[in-house]
Each structure stands twice: as C-alpha cells, then as structure tokens.
N, C-alpha and C. Protein backbone atom coordinates (compact mmCIF):
# COMPACT_ATOMS: atom_id res chain seq x y z
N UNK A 1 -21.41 16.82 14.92
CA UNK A 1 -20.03 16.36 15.03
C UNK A 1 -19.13 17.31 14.24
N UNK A 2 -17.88 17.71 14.68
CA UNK A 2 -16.97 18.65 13.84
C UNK A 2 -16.47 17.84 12.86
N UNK A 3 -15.86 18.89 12.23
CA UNK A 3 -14.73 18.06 11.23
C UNK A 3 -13.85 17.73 11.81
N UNK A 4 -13.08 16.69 10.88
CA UNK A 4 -11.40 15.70 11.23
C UNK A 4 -10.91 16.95 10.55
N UNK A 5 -9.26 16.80 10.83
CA UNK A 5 -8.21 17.52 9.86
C UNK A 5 -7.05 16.77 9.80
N UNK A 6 -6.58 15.92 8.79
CA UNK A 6 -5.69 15.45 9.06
C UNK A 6 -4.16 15.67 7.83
N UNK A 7 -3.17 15.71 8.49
CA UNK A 7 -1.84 16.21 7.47
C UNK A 7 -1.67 14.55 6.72
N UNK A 8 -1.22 15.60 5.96
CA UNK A 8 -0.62 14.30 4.55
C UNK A 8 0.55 14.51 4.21
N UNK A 9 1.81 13.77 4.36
CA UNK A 9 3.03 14.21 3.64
C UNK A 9 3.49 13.74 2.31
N UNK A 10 3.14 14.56 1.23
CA UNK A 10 3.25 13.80 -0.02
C UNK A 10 4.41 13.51 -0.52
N UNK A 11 5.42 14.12 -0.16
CA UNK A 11 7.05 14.00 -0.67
C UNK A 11 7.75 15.33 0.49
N UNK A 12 8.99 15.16 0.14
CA UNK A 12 10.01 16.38 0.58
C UNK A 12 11.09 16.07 -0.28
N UNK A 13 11.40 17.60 -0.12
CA UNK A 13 12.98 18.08 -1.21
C UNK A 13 14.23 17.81 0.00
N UNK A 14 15.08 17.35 -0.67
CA UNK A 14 16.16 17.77 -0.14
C UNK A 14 17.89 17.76 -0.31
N UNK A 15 18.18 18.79 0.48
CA UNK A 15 19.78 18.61 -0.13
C UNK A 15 20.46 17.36 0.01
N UNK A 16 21.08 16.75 -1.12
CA UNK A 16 22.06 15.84 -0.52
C UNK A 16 23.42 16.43 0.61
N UNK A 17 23.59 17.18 0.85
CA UNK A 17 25.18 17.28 1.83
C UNK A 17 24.51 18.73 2.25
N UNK A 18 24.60 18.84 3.54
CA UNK A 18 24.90 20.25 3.76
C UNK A 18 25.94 20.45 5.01
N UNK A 19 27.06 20.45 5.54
CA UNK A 19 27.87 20.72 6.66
C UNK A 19 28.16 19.49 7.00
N UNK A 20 27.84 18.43 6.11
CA UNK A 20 28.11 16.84 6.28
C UNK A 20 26.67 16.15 6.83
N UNK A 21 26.42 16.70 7.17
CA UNK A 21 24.53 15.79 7.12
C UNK A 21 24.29 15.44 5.91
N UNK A 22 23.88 14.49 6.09
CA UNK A 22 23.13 13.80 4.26
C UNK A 22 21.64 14.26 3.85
N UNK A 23 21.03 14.38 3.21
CA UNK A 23 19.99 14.22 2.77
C UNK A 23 18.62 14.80 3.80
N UNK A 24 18.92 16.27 3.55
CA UNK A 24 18.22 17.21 4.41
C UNK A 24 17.17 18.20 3.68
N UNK A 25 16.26 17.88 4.78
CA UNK A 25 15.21 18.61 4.31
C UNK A 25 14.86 19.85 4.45
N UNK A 26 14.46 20.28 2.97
CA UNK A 26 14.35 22.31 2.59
C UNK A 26 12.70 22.25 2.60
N UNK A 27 11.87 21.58 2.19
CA UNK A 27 10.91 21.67 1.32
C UNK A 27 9.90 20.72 1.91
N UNK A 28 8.61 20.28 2.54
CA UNK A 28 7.67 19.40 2.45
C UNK A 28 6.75 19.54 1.60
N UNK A 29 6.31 18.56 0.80
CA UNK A 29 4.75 18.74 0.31
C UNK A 29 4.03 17.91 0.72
N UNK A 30 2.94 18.75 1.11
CA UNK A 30 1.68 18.50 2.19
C UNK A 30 0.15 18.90 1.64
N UNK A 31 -0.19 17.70 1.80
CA UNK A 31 -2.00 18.19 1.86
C UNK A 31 -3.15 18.05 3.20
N UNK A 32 -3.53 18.98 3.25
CA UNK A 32 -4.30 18.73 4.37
C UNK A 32 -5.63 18.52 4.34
N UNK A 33 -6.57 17.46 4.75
CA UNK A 33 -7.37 17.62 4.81
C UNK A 33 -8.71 17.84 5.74
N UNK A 34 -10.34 17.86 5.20
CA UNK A 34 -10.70 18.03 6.14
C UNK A 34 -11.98 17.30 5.77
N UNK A 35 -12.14 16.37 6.68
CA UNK A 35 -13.78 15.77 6.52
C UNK A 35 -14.84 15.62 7.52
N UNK A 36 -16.39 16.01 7.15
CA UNK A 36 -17.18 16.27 7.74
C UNK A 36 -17.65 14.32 8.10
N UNK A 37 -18.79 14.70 9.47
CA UNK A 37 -19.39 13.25 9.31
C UNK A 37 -19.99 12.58 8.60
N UNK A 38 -20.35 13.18 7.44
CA UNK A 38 -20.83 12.58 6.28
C UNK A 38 -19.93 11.74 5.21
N UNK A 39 -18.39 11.85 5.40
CA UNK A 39 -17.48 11.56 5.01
C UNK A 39 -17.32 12.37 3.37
N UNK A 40 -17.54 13.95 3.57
CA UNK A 40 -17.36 14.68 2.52
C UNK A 40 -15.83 15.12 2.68
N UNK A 41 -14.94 15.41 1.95
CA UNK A 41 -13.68 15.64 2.42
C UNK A 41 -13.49 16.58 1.46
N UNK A 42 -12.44 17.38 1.70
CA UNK A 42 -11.58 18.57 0.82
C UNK A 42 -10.27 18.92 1.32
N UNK A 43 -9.45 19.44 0.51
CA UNK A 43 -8.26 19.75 1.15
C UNK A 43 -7.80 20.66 0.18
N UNK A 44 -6.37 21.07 0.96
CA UNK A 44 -5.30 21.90 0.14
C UNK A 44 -4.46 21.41 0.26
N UNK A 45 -3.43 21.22 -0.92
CA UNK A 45 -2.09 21.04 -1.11
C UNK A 45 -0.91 22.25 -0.98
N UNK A 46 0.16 22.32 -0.15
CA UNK A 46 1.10 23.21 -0.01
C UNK A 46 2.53 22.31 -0.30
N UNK A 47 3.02 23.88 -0.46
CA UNK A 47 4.41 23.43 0.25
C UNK A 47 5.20 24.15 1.43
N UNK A 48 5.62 23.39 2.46
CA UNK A 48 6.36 24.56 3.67
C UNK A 48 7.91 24.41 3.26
N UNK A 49 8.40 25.25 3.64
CA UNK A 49 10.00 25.79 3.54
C UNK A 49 10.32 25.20 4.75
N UNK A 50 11.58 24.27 5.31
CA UNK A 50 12.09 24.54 6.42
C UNK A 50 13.07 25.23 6.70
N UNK A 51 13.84 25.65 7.76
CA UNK A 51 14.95 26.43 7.78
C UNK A 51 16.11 24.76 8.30
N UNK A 52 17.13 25.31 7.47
CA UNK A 52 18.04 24.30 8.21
C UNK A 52 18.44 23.76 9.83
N UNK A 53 18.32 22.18 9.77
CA UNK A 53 18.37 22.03 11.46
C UNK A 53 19.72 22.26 11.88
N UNK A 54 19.99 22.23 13.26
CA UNK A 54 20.91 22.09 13.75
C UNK A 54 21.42 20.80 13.87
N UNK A 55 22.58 20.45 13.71
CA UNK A 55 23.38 19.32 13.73
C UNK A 55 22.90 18.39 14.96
N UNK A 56 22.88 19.31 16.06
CA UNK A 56 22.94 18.01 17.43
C UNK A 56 21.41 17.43 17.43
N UNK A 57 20.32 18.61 16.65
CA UNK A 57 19.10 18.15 16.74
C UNK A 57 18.48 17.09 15.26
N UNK A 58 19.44 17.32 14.09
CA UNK A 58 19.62 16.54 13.10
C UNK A 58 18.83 14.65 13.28
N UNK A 59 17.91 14.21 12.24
CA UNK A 59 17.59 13.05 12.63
C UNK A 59 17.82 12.46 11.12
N UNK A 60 18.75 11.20 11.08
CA UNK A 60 18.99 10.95 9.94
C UNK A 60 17.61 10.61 8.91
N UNK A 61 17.75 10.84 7.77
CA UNK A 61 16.27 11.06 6.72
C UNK A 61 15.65 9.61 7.13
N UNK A 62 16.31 8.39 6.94
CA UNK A 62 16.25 6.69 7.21
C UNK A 62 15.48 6.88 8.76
N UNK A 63 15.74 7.54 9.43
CA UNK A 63 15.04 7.25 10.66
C UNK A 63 13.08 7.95 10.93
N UNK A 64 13.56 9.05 10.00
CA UNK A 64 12.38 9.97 9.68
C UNK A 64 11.06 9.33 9.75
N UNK A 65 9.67 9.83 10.20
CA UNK A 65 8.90 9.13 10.03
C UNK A 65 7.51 10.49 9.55
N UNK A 66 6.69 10.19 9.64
CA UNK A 66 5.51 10.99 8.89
C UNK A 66 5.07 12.17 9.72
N UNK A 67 4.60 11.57 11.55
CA UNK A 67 4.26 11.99 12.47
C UNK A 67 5.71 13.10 12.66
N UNK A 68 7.15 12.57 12.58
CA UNK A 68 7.61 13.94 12.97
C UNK A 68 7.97 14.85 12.47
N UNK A 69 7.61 14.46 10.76
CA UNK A 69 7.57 15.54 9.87
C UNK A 69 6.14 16.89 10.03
N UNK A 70 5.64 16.14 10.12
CA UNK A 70 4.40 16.56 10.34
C UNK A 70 3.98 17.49 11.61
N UNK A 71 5.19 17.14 12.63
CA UNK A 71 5.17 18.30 13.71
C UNK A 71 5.61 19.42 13.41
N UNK A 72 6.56 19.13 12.42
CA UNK A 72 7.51 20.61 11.90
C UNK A 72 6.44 21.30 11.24
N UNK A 73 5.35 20.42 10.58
CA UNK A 73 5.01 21.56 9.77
C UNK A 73 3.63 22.34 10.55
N UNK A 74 3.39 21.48 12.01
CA UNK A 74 2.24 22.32 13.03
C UNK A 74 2.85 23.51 13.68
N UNK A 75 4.15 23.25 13.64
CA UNK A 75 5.27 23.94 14.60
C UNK A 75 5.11 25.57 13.69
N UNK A 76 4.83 25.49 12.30
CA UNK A 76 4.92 26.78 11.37
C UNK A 76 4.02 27.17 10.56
N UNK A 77 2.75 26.29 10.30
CA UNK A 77 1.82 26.80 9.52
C UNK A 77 0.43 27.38 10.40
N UNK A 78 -0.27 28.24 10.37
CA UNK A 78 -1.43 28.58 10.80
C UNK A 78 -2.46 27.66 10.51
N UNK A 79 -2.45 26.61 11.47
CA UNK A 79 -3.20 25.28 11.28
C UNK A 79 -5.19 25.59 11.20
N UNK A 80 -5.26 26.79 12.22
CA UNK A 80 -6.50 27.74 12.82
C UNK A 80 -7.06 28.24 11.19
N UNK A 81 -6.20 28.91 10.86
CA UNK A 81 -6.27 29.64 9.42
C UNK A 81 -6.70 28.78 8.21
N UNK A 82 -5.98 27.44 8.41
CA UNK A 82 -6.60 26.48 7.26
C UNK A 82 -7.52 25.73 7.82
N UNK A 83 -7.99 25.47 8.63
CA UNK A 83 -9.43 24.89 9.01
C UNK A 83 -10.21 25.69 8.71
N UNK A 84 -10.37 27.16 8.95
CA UNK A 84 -11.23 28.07 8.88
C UNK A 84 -11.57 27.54 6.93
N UNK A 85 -10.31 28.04 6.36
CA UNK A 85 -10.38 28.06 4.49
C UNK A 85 -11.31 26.40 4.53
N UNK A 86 -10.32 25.43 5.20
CA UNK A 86 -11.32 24.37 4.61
C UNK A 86 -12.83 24.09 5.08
N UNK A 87 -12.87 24.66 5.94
CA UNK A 87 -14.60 24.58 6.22
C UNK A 87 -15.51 25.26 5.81
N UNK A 88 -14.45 26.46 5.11
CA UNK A 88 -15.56 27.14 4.00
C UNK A 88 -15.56 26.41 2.43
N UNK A 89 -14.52 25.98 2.67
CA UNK A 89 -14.79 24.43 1.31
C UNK A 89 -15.59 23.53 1.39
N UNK A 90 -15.49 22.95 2.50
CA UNK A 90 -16.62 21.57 2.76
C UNK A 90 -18.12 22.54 2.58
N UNK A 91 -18.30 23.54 3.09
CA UNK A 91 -19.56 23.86 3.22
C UNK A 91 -19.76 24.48 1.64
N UNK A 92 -19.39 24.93 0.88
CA UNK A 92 -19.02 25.03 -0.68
C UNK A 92 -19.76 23.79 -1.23
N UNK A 93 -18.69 22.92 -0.81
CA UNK A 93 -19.17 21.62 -1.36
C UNK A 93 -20.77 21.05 -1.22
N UNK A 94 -20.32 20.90 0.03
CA UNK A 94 -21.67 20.56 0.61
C UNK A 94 -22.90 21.19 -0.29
N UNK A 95 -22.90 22.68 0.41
CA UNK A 95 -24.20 23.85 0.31
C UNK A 95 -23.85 24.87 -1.07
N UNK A 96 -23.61 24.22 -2.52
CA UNK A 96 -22.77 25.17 -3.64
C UNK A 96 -23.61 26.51 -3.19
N UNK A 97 -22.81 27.79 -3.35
CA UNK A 97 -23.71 29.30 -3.76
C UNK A 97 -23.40 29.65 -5.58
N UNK A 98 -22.25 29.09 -5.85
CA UNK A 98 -22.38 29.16 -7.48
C UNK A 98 -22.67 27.61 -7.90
N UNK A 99 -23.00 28.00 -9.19
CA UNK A 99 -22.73 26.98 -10.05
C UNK A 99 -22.41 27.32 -11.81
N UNK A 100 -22.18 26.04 -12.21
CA UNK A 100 -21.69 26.41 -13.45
C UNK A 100 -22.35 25.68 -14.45
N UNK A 101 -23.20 26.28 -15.32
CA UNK A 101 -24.84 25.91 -15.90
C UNK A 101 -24.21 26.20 -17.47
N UNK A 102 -24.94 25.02 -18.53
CA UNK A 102 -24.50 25.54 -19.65
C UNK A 102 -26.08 25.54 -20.77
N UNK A 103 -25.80 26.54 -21.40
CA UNK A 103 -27.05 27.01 -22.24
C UNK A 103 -28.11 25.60 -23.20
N UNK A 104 -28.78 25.78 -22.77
CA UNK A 104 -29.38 24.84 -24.28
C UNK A 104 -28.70 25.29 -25.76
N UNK A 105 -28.71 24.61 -26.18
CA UNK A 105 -27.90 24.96 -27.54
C UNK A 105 -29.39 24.95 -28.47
N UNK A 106 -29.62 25.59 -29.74
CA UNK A 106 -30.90 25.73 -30.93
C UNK A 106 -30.05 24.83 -31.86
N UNK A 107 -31.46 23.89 -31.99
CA UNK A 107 -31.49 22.85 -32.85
C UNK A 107 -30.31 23.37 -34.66
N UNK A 108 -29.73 22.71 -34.94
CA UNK A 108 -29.02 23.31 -35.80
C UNK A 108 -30.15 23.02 -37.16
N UNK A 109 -30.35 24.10 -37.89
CA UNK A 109 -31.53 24.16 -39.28
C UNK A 109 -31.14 23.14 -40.43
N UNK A 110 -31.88 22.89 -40.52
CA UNK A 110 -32.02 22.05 -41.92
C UNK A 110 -31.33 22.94 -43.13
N UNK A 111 -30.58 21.58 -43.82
CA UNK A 111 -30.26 21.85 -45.24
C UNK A 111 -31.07 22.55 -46.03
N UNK A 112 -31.13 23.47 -47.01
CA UNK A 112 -32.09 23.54 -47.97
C UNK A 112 -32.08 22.34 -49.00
N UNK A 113 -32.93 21.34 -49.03
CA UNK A 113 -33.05 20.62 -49.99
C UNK A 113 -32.72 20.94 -51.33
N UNK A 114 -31.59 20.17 -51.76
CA UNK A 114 -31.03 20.48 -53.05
C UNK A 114 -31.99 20.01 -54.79
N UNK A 115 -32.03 20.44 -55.34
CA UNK A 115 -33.04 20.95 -56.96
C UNK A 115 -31.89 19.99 -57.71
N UNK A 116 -32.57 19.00 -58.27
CA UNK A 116 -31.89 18.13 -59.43
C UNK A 116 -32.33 18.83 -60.47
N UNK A 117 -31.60 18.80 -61.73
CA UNK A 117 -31.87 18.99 -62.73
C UNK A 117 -31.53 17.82 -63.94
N UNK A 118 -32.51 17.72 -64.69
CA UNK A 118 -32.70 16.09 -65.67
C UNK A 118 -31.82 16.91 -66.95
C-alpha cells in the first residue's frame, strides 16, 4: 500500500487592509504529512508566500475554509518534490542508517580512605 499525504493548515498571516479588502492573506503555515500503512507518519512544516489576489477573485477571510486554502498552496508548491523528501523520512524512520549511541561511562574510583589520627 503507498503512503497518504495529507496538508495541514496551521495558521496564516495577514494584512488587515490592502486596496480595501480586509484581512488578506501573505503567508500560510503548513505541515504536510505523510503516513505509511503501518500508521508511521512524518512531516514537514513550511511556510508559502502568496502573491496578492485580485479583488473580483477575493473571498472574504469569514468565508475561507481549509480545503481552499490548501488549493493555493497545491497550485505553488512542488507537491512531487515533498513526497519524494518525505518518503525518504518515513523510510529513515522506519529502516534508521544512523544512529545516535552513547559511550559506557568508567565506574568513577573510589575515595582514598582517609587516616585518623588519635
């Protein structure tokens, strides 16, 4: 079975006023992810730039929904390009080639027993 990939919209920036539109969006932040059938998952977090809309195509922010944010950002990111990165993550995950190992540590030595004197 392949992997899922699915967009996440975590927030967006935006101007309050620009040419009299309210509350327009410059900025999405997005994570995408990707999970195998084992339900191993990984992702990346971005951010995309938009370019300002046009007025007649303008959708007020209140009407906005996830799905058509989320087209804008298929419409401009190399979607091909980040499946590729995340499936060399899941398989990372999955199948590690590094790891990160830490030394035995040596028993720390004994005090020299301290000499009373009467």
């Amino acid at each position: 079975m392949a992997n899922t990939y699915t967009f996440k919209i975590n927030s967006v920036d935006c101007y309050t006023n620009v040419d009299g539109l309210s509350n327009v969006i410059y900025n999405v932040h997005y994570s995408y992810i990707a999970e195998n059938e084992d339900q191993t998952f990984v992702y990346i977090n971005n951010v995309q730039s938009l370019e300002a809309p046009q007025a007649d195509a303008f959708v007020d922010f209140e009407n906005l929904r996830e799905p058509d944010v989320i087209s804008w950002i298929e419409s401009v990111v190399n979607t091909e390009k980040l499946q590729e990165t995340l499936d060399q993550m899941l398989q990372e995950k999955v199948s590690p080639s590094k790891v990160n190992l830490r030394l035995q540590k040596d028993p720390e030595p004994e005090a020299p027993a301290s000499e009373e004197t009467v």
